[in-house]
C-alpha atoms as a PDB file:
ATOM      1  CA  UNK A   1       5.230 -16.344 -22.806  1.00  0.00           C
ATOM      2  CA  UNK A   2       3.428 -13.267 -21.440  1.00  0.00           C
ATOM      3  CA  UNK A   3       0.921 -14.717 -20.342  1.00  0.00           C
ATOM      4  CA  UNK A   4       2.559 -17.856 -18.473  1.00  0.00           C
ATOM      5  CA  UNK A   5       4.635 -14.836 -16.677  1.00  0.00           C
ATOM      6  CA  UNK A   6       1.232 -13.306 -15.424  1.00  0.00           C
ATOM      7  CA  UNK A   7      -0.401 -15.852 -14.585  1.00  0.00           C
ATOM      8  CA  UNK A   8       2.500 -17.233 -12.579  1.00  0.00           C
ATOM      9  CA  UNK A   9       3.086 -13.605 -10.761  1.00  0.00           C
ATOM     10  CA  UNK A  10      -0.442 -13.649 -10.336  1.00  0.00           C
ATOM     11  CA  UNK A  11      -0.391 -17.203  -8.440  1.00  0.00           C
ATOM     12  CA  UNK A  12       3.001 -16.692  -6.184  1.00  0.00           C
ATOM     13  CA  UNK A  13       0.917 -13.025  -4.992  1.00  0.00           C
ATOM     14  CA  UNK A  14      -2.099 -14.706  -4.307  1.00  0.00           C
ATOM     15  CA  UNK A  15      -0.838 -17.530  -2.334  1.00  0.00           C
ATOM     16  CA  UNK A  16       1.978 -15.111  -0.713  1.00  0.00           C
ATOM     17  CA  UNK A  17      -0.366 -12.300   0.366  1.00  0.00           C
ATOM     18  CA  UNK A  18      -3.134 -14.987   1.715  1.00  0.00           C
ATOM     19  CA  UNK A  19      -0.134 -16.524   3.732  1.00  0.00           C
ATOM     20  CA  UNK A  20       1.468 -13.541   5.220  1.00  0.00           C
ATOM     21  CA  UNK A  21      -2.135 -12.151   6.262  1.00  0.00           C
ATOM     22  CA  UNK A  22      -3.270 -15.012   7.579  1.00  0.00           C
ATOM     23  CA  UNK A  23      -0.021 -15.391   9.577  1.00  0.00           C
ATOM     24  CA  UNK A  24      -0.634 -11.396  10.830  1.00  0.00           C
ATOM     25  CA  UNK A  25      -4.262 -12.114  11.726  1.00  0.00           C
ATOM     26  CA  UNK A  26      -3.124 -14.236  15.017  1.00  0.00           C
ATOM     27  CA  UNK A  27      -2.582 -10.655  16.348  1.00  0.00           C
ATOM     28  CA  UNK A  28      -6.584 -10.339  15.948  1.00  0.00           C
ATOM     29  CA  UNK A  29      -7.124 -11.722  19.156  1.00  0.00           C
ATOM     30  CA  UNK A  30      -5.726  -9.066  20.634  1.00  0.00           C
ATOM     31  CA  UNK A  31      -8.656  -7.193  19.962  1.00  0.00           C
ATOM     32  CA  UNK A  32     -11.061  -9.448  21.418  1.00  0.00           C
ATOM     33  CA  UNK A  33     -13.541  -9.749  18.505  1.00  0.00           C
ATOM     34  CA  UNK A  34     -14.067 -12.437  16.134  1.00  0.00           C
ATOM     35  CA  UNK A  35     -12.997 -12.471  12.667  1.00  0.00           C
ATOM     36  CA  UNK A  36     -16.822 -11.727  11.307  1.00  0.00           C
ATOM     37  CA  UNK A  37     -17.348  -8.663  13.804  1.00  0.00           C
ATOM     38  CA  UNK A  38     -13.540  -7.367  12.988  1.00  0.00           C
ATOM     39  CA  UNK A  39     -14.554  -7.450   9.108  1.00  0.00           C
ATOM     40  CA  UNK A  40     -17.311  -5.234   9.486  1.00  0.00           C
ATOM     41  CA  UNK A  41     -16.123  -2.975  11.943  1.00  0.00           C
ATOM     42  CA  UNK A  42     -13.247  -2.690   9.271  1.00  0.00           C
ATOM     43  CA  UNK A  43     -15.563  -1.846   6.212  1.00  0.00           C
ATOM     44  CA  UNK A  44     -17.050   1.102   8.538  1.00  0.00           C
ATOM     45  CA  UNK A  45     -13.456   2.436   9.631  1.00  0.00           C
ATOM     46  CA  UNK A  46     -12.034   2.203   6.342  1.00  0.00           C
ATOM     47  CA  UNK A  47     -14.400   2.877   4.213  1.00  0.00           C
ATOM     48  CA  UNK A  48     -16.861   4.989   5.748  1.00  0.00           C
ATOM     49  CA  UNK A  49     -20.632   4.917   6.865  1.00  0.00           C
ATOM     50  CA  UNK A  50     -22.595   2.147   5.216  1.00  0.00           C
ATOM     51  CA  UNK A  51     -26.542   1.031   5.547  1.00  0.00           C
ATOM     52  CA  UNK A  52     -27.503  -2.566   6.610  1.00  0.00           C
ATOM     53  CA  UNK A  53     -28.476  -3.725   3.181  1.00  0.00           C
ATOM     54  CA  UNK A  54     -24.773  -2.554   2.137  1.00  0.00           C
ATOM     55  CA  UNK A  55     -22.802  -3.974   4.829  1.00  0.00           C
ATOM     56  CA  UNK A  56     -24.971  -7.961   4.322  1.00  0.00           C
ATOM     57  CA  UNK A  57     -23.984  -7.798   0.528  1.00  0.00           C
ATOM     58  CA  UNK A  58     -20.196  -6.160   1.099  1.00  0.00           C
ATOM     59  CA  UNK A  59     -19.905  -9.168   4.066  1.00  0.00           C
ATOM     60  CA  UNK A  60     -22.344 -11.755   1.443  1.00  0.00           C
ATOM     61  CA  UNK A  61     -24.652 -12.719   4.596  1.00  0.00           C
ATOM     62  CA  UNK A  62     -27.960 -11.668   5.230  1.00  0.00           C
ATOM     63  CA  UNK A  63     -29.497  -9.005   6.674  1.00  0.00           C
ATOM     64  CA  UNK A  64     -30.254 -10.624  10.020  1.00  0.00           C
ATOM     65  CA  UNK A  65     -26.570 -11.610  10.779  1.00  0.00           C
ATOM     66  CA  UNK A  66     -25.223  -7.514   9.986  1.00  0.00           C
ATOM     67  CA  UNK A  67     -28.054  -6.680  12.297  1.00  0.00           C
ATOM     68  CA  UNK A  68     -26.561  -9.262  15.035  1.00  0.00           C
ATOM     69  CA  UNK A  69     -23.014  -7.926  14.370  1.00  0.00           C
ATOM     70  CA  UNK A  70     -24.211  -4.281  14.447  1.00  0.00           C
ATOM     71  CA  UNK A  71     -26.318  -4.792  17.308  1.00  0.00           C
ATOM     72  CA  UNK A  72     -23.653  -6.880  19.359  1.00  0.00           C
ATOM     73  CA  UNK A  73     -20.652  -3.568  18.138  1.00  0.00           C
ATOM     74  CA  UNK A  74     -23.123  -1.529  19.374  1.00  0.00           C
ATOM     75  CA  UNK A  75     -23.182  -2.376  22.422  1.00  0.00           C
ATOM     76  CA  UNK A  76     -19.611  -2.521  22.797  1.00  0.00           C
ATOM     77  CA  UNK A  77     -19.834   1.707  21.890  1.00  0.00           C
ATOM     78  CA  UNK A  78     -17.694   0.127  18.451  1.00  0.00           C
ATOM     79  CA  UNK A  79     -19.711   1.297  16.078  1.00  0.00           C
ATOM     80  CA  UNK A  80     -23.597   4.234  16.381  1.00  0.00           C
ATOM     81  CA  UNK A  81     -26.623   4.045  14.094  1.00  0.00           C
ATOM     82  CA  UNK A  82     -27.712   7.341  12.648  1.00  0.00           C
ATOM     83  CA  UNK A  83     -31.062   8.226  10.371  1.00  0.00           C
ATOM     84  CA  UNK A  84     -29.790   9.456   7.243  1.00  0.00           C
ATOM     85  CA  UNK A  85     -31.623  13.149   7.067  1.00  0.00           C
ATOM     86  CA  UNK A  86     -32.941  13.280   3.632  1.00  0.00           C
ATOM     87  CA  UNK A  87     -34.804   9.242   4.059  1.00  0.00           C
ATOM     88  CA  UNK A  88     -35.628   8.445   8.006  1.00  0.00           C
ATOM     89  CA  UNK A  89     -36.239   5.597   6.450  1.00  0.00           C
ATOM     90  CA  UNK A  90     -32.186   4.693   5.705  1.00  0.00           C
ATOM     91  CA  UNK A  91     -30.233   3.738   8.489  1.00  0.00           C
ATOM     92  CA  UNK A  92     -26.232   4.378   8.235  1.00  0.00           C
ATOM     93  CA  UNK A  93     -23.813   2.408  10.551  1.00  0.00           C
ATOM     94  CA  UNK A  94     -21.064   4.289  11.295  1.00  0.00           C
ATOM     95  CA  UNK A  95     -17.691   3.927  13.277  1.00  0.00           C
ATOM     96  CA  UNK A  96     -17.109   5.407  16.733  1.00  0.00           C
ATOM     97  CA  UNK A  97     -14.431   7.266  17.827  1.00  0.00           C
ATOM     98  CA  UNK A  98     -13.359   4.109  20.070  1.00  0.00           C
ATOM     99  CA  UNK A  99     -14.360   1.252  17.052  1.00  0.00           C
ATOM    100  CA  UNK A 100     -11.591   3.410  15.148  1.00  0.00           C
ATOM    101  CA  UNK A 101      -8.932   3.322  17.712  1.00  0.00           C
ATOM    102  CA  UNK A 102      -9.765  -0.529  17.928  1.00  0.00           C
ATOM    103  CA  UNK A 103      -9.137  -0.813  13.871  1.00  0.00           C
ATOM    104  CA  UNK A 104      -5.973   1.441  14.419  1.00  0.00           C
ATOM    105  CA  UNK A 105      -4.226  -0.451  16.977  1.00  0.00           C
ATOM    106  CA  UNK A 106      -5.019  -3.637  15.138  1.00  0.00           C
ATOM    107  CA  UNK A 107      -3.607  -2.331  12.185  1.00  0.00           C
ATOM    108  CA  UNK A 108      -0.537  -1.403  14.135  1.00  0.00           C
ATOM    109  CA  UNK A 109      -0.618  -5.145  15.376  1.00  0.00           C
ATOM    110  CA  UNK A 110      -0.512  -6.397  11.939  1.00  0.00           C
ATOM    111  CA  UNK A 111       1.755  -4.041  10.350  1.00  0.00           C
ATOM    112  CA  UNK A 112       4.569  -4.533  13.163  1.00  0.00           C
ATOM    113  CA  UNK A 113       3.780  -8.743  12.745  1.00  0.00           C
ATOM    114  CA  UNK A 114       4.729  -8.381   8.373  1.00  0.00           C
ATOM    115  CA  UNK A 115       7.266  -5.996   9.529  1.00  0.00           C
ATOM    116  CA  UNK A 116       8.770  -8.425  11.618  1.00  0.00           C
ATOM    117  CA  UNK A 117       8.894 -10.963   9.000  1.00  0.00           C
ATOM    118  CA  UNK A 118      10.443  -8.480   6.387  1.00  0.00           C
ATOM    119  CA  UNK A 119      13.294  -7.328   9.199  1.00  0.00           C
ATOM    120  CA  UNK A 120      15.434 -10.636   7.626  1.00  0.00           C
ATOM    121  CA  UNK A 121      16.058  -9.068   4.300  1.00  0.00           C
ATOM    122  CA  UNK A 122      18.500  -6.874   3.454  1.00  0.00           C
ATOM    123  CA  UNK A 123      18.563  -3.362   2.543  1.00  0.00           C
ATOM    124  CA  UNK A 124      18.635  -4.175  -1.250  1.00  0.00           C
ATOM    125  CA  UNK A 125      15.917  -6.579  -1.013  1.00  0.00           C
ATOM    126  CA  UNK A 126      13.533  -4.383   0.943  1.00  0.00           C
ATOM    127  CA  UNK A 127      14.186  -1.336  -1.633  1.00  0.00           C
ATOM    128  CA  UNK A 128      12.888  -4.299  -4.523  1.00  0.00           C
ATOM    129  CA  UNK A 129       9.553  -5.371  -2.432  1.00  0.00           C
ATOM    130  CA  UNK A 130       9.099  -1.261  -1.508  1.00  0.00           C
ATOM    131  CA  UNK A 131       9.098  -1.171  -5.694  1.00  0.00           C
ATOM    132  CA  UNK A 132       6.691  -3.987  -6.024  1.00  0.00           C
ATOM    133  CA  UNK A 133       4.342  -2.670  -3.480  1.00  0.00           C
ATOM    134  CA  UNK A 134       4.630   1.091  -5.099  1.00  0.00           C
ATOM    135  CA  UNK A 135       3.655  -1.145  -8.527  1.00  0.00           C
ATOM    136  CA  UNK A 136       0.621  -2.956  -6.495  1.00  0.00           C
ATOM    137  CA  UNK A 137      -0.558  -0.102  -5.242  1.00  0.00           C
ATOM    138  CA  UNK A 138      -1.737   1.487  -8.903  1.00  0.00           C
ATOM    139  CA  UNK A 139      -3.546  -1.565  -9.628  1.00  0.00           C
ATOM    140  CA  UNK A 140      -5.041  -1.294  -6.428  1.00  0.00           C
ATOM    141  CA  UNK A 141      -5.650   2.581  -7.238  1.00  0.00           C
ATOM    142  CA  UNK A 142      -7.387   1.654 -10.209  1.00  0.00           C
ATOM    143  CA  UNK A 143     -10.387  -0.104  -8.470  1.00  0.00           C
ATOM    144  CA  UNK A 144     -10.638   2.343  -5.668  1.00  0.00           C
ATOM    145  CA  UNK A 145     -11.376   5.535  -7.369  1.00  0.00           C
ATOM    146  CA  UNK A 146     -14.717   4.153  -8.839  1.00  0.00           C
ATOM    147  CA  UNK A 147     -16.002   2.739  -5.293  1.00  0.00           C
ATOM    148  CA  UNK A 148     -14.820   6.062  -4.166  1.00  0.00           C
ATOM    149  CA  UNK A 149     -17.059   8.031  -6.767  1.00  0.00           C
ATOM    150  CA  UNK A 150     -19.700   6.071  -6.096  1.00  0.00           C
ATOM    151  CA  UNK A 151     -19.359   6.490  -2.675  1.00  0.00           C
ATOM    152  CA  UNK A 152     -19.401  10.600  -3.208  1.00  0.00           C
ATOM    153  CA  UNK A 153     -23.056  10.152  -5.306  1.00  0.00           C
END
């Protein structure tokens, strides 16, 4: 019985979240990039500086397309290339000041679309999914703190 419950739960969250992001990302074109640039401009907002070699196996593509995508945001003043100082030899890729404000009004896109969609329930039943998200958000906890860690070494 347990487990039919998960793995149910686990199949009506997968297919919900996939559907309600994929009905916020029409607000995307907003900010004038494609999907593949807007992912990696993401990783480096959110996430923090990362070299090439990172970013092609985070995105799974190789390491000419990140160097197309970082070359093209780039140009655009998105995102700046800096030598790390203790290995010239390591290149971090790095968010600007306007690739961030990008992210953050695209965020604020997206967030107002799902809030949009969640203005038709009532009180009650927004206090239930403000419970569930509090609940997702420690499994989600749980496998940030190690890529955080790492992150830190």
């Amino acid at each position: 019985m347990q487990d039919d419950l998960l793995n149910r739960v686990a199949n009506q969250l997968h297919s919900i979240a996939i559907h309600v992001l994929r009905r916020a990302r029409v607000t995307d074109k907003e900010g004038g990039l494609t999907p593949e640039r807007l992912s990696l401009l993401s990783i480096l907002a959110y996430s923090g500086p990362k070299s090439i070699s990172d970013l092609a196996a985070i995105e799974m593509v190789s390491l000419p397309a990140i160097t197309r995508i970082v070359n093209y945001l780039e140009g655009l003043e998105l995102v700046s290339r800096d030598r790390k100082s203790d290995d010239g030899r390591i290149v971090r890729v790095t968010a600007t000041k306007k690739g961030l404000q990008l992210m953050e009004e695209g965020r604020r896109r997206r967030v107002q679309h799902v809030a949009e969609e969640l203005s038709s329930l009532g009180n009650l039943e927004l206090m239930v999914v403000a419970e569930a998200t509090t609940l997702l958000e420690r499994i989600d906890h749980r496998y940030l703190e190690p890529a955080k860690r790492a992150q830190a070494n």
